[in-house]
PDB file of N, CA and C in Angstrom:
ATOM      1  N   UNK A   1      -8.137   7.523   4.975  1.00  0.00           N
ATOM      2  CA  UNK A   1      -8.520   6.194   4.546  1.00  0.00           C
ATOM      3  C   UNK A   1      -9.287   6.304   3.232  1.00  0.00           C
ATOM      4  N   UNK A   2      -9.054   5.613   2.027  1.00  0.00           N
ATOM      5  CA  UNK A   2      -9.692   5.738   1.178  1.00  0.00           C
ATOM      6  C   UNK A   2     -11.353   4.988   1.273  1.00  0.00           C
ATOM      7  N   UNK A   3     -11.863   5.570   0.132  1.00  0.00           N
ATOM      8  CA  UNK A   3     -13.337   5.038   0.299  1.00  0.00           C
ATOM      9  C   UNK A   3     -13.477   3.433  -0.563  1.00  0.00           C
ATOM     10  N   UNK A   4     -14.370   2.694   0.520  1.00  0.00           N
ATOM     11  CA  UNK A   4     -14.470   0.974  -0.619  1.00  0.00           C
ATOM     12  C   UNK A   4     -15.075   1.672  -2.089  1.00  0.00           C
ATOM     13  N   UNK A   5     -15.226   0.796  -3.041  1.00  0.00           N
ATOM     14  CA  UNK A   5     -15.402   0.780  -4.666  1.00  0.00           C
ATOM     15  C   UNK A   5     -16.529   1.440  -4.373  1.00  0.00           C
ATOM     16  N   UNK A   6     -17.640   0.548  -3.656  1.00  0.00           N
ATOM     17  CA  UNK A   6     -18.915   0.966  -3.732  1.00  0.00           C
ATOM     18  C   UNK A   6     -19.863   2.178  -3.137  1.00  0.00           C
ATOM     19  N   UNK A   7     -18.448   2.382  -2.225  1.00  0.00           N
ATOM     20  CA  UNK A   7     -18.941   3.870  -2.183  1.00  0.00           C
ATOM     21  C   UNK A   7     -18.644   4.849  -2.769  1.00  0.00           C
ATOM     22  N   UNK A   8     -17.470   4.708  -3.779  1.00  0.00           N
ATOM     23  CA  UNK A   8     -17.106   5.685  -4.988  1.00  0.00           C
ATOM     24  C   UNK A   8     -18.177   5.722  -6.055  1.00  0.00           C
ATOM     25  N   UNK A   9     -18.952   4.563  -6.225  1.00  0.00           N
ATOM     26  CA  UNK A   9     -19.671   4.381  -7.392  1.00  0.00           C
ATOM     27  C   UNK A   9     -21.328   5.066  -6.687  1.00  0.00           C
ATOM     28  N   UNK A  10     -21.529   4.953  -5.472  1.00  0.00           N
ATOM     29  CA  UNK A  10     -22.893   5.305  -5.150  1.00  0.00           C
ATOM     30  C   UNK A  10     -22.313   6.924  -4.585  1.00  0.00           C
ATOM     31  N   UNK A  11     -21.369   7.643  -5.215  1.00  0.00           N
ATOM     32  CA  UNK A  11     -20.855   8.604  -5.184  1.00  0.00           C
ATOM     33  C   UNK A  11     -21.378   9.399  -6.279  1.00  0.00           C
ATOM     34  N   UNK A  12     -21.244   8.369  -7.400  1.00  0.00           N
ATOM     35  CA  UNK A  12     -21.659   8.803  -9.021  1.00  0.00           C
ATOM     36  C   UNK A  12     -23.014   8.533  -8.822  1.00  0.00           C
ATOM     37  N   UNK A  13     -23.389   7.218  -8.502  1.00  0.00           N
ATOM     38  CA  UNK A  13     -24.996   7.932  -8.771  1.00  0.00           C
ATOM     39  C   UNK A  13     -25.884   8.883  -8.298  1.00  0.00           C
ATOM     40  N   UNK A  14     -25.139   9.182  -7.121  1.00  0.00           N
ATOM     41  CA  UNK A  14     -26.116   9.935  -6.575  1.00  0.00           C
ATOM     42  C   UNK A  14     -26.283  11.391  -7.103  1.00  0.00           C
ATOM     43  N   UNK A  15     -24.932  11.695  -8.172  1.00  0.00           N
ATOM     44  CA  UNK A  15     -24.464  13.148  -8.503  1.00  0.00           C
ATOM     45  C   UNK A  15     -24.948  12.890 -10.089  1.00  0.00           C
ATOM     46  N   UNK A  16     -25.158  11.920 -10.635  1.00  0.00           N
ATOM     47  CA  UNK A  16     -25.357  11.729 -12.085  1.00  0.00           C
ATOM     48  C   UNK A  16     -25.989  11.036 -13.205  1.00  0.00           C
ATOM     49  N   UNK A  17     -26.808  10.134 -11.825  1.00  0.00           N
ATOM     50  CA  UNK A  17     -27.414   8.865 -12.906  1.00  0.00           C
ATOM     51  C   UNK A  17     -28.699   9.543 -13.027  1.00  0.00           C
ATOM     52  N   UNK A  18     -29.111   9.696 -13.597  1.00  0.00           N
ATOM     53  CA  UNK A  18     -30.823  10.422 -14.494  1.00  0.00           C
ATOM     54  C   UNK A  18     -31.940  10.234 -13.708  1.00  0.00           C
ATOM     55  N   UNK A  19     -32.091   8.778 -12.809  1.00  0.00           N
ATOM     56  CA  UNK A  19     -33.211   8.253 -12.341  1.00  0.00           C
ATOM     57  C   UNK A  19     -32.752   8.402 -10.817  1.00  0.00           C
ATOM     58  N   UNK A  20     -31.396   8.821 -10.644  1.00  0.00           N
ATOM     59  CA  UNK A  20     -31.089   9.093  -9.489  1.00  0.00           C
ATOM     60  C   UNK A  20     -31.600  10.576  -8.619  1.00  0.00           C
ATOM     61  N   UNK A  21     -31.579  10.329  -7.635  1.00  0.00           N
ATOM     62  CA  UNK A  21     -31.774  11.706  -6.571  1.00  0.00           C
ATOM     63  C   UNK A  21     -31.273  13.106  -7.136  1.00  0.00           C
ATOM     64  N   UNK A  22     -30.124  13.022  -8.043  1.00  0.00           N
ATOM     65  CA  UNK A  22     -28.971  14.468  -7.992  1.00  0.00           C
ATOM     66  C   UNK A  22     -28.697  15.237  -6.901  1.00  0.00           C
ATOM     67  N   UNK A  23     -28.380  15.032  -6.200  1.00  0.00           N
ATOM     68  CA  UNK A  23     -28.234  15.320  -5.228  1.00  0.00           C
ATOM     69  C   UNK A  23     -26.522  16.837  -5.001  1.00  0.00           C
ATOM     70  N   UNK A  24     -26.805  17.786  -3.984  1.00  0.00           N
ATOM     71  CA  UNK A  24     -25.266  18.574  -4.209  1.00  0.00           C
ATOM     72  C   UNK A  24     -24.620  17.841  -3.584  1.00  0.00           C
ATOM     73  N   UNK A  25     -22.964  18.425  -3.909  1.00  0.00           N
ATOM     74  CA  UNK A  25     -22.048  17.722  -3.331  1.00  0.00           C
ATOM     75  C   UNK A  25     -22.042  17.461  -1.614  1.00  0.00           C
ATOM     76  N   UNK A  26     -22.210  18.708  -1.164  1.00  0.00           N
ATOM     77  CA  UNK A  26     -22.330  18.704   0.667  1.00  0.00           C
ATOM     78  C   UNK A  26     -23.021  17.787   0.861  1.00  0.00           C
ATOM     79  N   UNK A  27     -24.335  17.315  -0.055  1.00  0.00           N
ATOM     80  CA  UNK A  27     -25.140  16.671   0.588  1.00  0.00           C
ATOM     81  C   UNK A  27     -24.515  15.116   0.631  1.00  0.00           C
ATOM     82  N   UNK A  28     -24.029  14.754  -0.696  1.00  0.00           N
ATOM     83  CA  UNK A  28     -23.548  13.851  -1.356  1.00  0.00           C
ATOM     84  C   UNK A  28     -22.409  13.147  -0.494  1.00  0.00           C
ATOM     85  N   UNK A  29     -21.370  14.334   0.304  1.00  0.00           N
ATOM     86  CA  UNK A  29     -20.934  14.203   1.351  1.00  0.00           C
ATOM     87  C   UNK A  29     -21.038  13.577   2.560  1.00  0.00           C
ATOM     88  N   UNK A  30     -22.006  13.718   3.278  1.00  0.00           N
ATOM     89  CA  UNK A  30     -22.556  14.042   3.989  1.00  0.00           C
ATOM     90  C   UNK A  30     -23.314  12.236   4.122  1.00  0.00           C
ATOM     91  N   UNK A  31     -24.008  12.400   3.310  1.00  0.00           N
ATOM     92  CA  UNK A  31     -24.825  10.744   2.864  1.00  0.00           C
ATOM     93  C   UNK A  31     -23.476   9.471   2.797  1.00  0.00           C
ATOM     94  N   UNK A  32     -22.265   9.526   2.076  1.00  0.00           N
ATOM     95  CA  UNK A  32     -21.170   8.504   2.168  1.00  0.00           C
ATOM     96  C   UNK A  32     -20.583   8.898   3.179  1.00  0.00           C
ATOM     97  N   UNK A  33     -20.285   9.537   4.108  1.00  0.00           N
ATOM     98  CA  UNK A  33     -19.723  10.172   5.301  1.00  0.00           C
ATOM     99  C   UNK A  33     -18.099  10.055   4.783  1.00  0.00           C
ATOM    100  N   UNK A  34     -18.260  10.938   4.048  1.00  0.00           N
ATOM    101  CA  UNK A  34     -16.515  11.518   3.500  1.00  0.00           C
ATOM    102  C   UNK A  34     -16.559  12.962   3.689  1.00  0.00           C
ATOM    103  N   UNK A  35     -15.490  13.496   2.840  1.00  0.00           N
ATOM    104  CA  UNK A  35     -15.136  15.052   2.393  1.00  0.00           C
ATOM    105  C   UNK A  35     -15.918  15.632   1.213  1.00  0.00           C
ATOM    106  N   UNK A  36     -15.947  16.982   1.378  1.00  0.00           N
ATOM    107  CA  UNK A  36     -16.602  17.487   0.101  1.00  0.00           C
ATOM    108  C   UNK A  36     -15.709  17.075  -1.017  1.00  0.00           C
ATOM    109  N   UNK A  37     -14.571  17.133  -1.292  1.00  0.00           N
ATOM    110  CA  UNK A  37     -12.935  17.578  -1.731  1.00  0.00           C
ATOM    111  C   UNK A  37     -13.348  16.068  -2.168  1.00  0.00           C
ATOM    112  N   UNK A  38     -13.232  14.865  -1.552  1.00  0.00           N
ATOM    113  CA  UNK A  38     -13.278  13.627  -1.830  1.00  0.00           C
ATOM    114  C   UNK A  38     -14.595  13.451  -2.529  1.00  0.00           C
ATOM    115  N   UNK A  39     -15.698  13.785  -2.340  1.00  0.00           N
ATOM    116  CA  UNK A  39     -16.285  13.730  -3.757  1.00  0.00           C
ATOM    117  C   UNK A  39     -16.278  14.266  -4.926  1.00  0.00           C
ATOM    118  N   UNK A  40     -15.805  15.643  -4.732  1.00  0.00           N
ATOM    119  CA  UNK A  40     -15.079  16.152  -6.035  1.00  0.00           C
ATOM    120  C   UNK A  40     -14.679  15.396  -6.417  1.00  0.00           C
ATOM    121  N   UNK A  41     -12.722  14.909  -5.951  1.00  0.00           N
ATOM    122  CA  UNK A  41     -11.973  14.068  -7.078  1.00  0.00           C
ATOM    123  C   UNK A  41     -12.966  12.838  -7.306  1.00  0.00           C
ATOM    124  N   UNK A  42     -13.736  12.182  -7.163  1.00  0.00           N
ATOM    125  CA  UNK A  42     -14.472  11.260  -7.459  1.00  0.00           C
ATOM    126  C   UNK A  42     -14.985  11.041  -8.798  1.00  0.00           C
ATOM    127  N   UNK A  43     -15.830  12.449  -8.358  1.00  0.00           N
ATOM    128  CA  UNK A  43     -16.914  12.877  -9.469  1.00  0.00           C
ATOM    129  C   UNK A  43     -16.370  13.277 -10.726  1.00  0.00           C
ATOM    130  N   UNK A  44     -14.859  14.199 -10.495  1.00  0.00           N
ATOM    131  CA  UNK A  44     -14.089  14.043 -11.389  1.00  0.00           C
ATOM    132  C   UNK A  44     -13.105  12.782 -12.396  1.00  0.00           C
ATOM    133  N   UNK A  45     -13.251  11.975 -11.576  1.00  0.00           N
ATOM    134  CA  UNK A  45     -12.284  10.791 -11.857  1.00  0.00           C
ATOM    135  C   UNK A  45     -12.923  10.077 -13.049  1.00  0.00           C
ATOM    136  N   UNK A  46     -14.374  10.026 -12.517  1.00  0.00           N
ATOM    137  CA  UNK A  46     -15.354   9.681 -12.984  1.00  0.00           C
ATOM    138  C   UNK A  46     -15.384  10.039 -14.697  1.00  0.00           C
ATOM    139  N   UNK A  47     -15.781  11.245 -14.818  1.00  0.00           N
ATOM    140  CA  UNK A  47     -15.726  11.984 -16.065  1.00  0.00           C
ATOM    141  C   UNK A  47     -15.129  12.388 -16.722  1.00  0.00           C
ATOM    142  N   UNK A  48     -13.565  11.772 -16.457  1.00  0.00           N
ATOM    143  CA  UNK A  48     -12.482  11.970 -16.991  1.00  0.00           C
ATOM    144  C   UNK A  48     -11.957  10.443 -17.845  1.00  0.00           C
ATOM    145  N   UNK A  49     -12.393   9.408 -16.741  1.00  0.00           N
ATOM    146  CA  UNK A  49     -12.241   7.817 -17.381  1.00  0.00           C
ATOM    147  C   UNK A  49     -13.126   7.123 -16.993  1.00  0.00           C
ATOM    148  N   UNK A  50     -14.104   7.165 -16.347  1.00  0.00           N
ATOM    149  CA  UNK A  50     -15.487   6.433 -16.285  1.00  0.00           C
ATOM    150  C   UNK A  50     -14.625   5.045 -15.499  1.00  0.00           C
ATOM    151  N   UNK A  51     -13.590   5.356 -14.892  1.00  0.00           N
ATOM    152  CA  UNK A  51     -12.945   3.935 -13.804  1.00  0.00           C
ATOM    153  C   UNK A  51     -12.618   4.374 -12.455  1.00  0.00           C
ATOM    154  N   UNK A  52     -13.855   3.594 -11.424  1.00  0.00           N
ATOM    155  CA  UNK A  52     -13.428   4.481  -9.889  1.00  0.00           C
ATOM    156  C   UNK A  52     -12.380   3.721  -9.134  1.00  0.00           C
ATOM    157  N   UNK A  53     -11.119   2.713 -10.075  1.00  0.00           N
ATOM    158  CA  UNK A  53     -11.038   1.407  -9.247  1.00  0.00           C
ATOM    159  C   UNK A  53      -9.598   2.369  -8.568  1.00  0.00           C
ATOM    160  N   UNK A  54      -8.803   1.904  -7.986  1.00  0.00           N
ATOM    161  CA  UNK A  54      -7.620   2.263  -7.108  1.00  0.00           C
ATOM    162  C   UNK A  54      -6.258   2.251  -8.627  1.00  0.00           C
ATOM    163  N   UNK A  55      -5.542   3.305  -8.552  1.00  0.00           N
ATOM    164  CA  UNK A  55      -4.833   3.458  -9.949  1.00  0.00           C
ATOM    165  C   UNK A  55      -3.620   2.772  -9.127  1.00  0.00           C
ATOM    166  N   UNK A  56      -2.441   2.520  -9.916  1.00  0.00           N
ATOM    167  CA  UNK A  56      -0.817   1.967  -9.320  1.00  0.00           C
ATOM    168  C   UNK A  56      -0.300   2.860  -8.674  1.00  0.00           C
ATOM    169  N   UNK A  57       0.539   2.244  -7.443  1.00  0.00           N
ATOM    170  CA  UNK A  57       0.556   3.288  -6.688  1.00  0.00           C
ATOM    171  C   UNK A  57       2.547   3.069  -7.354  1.00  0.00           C
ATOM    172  N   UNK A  58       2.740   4.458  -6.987  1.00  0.00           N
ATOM    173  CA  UNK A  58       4.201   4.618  -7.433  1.00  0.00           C
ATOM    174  C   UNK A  58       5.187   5.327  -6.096  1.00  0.00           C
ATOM    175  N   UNK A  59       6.297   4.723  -5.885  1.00  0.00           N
ATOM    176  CA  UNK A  59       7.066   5.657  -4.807  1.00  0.00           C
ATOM    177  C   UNK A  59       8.669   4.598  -4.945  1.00  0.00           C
ATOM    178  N   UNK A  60       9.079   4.607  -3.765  1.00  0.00           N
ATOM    179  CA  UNK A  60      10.767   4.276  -4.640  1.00  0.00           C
ATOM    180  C   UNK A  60      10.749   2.890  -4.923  1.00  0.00           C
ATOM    181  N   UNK A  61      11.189   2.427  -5.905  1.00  0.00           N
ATOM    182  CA  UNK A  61      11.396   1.078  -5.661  1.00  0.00           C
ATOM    183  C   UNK A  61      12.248   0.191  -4.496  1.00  0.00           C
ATOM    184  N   UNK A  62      12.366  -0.800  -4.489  1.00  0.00           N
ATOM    185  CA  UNK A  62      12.668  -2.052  -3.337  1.00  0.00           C
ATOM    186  C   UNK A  62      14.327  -2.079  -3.415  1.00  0.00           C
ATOM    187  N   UNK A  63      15.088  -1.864  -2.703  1.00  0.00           N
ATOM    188  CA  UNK A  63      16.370  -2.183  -2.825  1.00  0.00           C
ATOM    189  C   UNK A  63      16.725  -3.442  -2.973  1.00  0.00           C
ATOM    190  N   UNK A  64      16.059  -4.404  -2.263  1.00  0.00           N
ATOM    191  CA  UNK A  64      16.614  -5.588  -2.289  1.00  0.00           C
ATOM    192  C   UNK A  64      15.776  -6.681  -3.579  1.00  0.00           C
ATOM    193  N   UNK A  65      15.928  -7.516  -4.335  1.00  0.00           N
ATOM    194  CA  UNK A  65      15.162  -8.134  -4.814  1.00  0.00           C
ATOM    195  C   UNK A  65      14.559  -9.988  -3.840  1.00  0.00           C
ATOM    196  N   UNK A  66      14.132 -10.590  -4.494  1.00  0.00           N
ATOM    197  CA  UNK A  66      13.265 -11.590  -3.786  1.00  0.00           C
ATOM    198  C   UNK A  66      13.817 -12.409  -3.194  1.00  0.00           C
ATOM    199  N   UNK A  67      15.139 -12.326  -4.115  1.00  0.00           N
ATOM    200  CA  UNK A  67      16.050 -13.608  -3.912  1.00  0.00           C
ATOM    201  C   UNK A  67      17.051 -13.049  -3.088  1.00  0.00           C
ATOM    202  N   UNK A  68      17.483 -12.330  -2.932  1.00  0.00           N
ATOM    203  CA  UNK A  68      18.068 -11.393  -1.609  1.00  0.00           C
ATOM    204  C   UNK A  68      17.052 -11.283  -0.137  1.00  0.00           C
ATOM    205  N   UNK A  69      16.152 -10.921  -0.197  1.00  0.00           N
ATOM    206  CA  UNK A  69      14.964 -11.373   0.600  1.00  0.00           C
ATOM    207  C   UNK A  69      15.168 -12.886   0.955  1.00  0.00           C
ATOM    208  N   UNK A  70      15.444 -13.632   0.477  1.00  0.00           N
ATOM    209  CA  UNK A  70      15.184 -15.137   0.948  1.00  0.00           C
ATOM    210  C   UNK A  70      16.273 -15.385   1.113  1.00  0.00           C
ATOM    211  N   UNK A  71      17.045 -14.830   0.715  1.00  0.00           N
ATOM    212  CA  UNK A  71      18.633 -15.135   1.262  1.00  0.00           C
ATOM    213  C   UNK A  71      19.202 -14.681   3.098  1.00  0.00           C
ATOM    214  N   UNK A  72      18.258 -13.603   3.247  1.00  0.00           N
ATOM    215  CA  UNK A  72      18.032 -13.141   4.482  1.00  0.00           C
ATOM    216  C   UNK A  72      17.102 -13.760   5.427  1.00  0.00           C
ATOM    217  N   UNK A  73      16.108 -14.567   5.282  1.00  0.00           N
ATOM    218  CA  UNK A  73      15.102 -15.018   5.672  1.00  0.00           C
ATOM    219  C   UNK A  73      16.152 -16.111   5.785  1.00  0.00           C
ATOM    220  N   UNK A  74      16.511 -17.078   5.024  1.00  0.00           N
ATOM    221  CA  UNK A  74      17.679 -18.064   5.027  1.00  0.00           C
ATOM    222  C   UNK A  74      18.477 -18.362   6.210  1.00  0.00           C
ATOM    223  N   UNK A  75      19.278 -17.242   6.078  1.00  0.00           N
ATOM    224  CA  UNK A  75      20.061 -17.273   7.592  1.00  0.00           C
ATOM    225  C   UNK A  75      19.547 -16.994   8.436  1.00  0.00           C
ATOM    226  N   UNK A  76      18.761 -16.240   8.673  1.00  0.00           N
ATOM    227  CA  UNK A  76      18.019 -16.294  10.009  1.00  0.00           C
ATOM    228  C   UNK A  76      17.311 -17.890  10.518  1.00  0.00           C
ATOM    229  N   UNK A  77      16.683 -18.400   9.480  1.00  0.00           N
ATOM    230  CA  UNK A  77      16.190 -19.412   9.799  1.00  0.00           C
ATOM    231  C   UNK A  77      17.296 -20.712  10.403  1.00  0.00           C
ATOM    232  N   UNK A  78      18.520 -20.435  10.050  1.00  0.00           N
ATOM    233  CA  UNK A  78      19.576 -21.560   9.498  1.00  0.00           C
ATOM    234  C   UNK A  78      19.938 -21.161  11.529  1.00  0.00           C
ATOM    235  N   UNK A  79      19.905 -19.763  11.547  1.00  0.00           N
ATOM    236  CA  UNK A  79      20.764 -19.695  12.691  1.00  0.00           C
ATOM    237  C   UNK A  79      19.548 -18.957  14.034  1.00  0.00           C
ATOM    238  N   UNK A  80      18.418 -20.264  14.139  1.00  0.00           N
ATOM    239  CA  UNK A  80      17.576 -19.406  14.430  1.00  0.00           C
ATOM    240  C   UNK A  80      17.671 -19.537  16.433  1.00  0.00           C
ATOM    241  N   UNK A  81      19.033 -20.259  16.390  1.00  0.00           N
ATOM    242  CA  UNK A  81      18.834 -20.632  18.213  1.00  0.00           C
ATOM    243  C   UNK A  81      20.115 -19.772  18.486  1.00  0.00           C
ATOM    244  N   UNK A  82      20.777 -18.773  17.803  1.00  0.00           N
ATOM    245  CA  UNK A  82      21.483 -17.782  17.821  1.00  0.00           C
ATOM    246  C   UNK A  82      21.371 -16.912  18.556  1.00  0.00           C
ATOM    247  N   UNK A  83      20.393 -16.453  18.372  1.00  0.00           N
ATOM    248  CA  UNK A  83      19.724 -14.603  18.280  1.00  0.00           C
ATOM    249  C   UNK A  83      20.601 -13.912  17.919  1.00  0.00           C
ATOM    250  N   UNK A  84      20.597 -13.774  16.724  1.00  0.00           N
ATOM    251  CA  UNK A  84      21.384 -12.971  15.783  1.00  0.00           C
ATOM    252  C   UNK A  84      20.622 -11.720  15.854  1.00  0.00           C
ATOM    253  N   UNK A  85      21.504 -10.232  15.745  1.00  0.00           N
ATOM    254  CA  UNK A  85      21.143  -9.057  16.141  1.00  0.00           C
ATOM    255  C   UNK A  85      21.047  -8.815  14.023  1.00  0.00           C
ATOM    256  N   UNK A  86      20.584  -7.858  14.290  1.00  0.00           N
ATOM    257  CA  UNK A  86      20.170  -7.303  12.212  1.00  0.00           C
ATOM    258  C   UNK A  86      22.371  -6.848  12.211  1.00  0.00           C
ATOM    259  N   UNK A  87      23.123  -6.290  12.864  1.00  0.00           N
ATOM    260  CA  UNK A  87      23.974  -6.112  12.061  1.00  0.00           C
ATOM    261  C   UNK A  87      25.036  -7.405  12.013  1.00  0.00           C
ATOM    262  N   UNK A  88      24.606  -8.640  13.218  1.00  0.00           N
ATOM    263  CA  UNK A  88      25.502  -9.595  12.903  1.00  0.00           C
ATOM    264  C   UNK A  88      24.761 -10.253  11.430  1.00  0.00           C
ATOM    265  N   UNK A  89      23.845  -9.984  11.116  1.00  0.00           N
ATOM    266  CA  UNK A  89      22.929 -10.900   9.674  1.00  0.00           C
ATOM    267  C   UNK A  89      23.545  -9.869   8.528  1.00  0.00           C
ATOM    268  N   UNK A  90      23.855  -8.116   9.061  1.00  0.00           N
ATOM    269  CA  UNK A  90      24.598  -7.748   7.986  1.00  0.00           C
ATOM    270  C   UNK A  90      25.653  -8.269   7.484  1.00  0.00           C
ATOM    271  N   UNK A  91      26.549  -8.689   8.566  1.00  0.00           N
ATOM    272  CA  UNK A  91      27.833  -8.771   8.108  1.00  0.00           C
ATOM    273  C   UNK A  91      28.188 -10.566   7.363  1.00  0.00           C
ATOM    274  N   UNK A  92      26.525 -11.391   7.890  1.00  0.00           N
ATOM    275  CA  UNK A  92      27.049 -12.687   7.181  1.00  0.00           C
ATOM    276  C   UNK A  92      26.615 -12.764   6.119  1.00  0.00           C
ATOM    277  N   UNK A  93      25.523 -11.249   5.482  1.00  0.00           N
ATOM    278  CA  UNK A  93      24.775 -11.350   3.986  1.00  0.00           C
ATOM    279  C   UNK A  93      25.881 -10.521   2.908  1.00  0.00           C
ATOM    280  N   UNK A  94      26.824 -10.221   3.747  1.00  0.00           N
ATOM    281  CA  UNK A  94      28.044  -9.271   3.211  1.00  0.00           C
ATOM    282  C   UNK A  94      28.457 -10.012   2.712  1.00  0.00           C
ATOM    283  N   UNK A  95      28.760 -11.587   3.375  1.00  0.00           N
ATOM    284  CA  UNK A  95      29.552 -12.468   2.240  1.00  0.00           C
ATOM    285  C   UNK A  95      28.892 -12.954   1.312  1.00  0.00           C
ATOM    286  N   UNK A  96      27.511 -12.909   0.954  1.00  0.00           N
ATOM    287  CA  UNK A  96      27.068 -13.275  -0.414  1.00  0.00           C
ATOM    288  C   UNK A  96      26.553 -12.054  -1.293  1.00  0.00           C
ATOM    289  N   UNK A  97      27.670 -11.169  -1.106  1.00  0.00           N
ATOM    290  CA  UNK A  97      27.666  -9.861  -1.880  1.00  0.00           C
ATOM    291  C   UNK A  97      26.336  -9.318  -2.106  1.00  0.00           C
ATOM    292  N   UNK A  98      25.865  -9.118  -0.491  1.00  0.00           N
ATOM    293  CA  UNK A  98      24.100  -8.231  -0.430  1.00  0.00           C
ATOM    294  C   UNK A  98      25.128  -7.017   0.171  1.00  0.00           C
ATOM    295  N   UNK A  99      24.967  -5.926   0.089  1.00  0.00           N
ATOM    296  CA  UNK A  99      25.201  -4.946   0.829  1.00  0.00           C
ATOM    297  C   UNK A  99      24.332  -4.099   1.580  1.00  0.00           C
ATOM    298  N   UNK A 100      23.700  -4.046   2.651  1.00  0.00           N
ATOM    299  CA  UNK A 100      22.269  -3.633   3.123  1.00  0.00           C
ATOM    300  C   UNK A 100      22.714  -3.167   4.259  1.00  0.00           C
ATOM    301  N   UNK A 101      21.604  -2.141   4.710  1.00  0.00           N
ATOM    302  CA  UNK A 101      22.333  -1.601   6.280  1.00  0.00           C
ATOM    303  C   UNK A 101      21.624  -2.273   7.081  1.00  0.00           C
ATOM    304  N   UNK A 102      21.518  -2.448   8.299  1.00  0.00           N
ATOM    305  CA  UNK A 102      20.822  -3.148   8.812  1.00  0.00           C
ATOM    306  C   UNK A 102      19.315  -2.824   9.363  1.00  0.00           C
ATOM    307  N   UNK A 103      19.140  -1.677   9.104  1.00  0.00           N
ATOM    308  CA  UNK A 103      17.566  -1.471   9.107  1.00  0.00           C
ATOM    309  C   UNK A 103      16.815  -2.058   8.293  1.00  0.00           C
ATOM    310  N   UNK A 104      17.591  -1.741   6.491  1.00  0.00           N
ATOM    311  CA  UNK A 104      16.823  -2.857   5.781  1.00  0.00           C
ATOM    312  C   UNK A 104      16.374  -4.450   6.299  1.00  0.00           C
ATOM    313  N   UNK A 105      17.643  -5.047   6.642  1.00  0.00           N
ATOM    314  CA  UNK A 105      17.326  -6.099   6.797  1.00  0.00           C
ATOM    315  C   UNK A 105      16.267  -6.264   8.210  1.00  0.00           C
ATOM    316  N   UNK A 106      16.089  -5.321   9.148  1.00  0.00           N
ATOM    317  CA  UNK A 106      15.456  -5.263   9.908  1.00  0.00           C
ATOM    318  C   UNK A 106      13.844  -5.315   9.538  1.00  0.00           C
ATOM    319  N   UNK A 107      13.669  -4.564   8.785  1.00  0.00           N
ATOM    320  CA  UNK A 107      12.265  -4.607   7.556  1.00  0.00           C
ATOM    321  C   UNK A 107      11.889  -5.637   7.109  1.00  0.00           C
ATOM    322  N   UNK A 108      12.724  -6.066   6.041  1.00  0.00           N
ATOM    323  CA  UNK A 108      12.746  -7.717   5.572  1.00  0.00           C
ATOM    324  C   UNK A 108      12.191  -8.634   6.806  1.00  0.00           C
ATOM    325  N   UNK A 109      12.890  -8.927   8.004  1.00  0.00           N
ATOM    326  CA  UNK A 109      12.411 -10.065   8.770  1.00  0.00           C
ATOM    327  C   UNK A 109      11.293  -9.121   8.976  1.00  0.00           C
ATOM    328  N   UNK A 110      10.662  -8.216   9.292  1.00  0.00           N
ATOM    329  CA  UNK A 110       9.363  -8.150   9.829  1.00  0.00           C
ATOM    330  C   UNK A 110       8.641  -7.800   9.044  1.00  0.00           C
ATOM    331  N   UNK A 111       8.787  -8.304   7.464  1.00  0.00           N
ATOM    332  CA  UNK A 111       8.182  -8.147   6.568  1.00  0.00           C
ATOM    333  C   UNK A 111       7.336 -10.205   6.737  1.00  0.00           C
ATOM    334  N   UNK A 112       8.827 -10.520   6.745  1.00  0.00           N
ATOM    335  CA  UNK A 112       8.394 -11.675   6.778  1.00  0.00           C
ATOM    336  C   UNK A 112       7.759 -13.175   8.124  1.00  0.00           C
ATOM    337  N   UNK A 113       8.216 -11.714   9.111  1.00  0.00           N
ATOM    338  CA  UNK A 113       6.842 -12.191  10.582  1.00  0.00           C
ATOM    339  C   UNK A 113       7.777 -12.635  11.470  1.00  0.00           C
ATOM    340  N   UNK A 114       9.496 -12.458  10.924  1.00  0.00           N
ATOM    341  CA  UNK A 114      10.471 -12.069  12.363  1.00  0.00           C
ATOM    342  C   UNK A 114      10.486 -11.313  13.545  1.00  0.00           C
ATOM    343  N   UNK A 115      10.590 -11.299  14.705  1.00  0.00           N
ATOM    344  CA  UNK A 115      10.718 -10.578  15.527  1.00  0.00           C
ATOM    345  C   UNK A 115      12.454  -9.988  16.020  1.00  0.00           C
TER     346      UNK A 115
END
């Protein structure tokens, strides 16, 4: 679990502000109840860009876009006294040229609070 802002920042003072304690890292540890390792990168982050905020996180992008998303949300809603299974919603998003397996679309509705 990452640490809130303010305990990244009372991370730095406690290791660097002048009028502060200085305190070692174990201890420093120990006082925010984290890792040694996690105040390192901190302390480092710190003195590298003086910004403790959360950086962009990067990993694969989204296969589907928004409007594909709502196109799925769509029929479900349209056909909601159905109970449509995720591969009968594959095969009716097939005709508006989505191609998705049906796990995706399985994601999507419980992205969007389908069961």
């Amino acid at each position: 679990m990452s640490l809130q802002l303010y305990q990244r920042y009372e991370i730095v003072f406690l290791a660097k502000n002048q009028y502060g304690p200085k305190l070692s890292i174990n201890r420093i540890a120990k006082l925010v109840h984290c890792n040694r390792s996690t105040v390192i990168r901190w302390l480092k982050r710190w003195d590298e860009t003086k910004d403790l905020t959360d950086r962009e996180r990067i990993g694969r992008p989204r296969k589907t876009t928004q409007e594909q998303d709502n196109v799925i949300i769509n029929v479900v809603e349209q056909d909601s006294d159905d109970g449509l299974t995720s591969q009968q919603l594959q095969e009716q998003v097939q005709a508006d040229d989505i191609y998705l397996s049906d796990r995706t679309i399985r994601r999507r509705l419980n992205e969007a609070g389908f069961r």
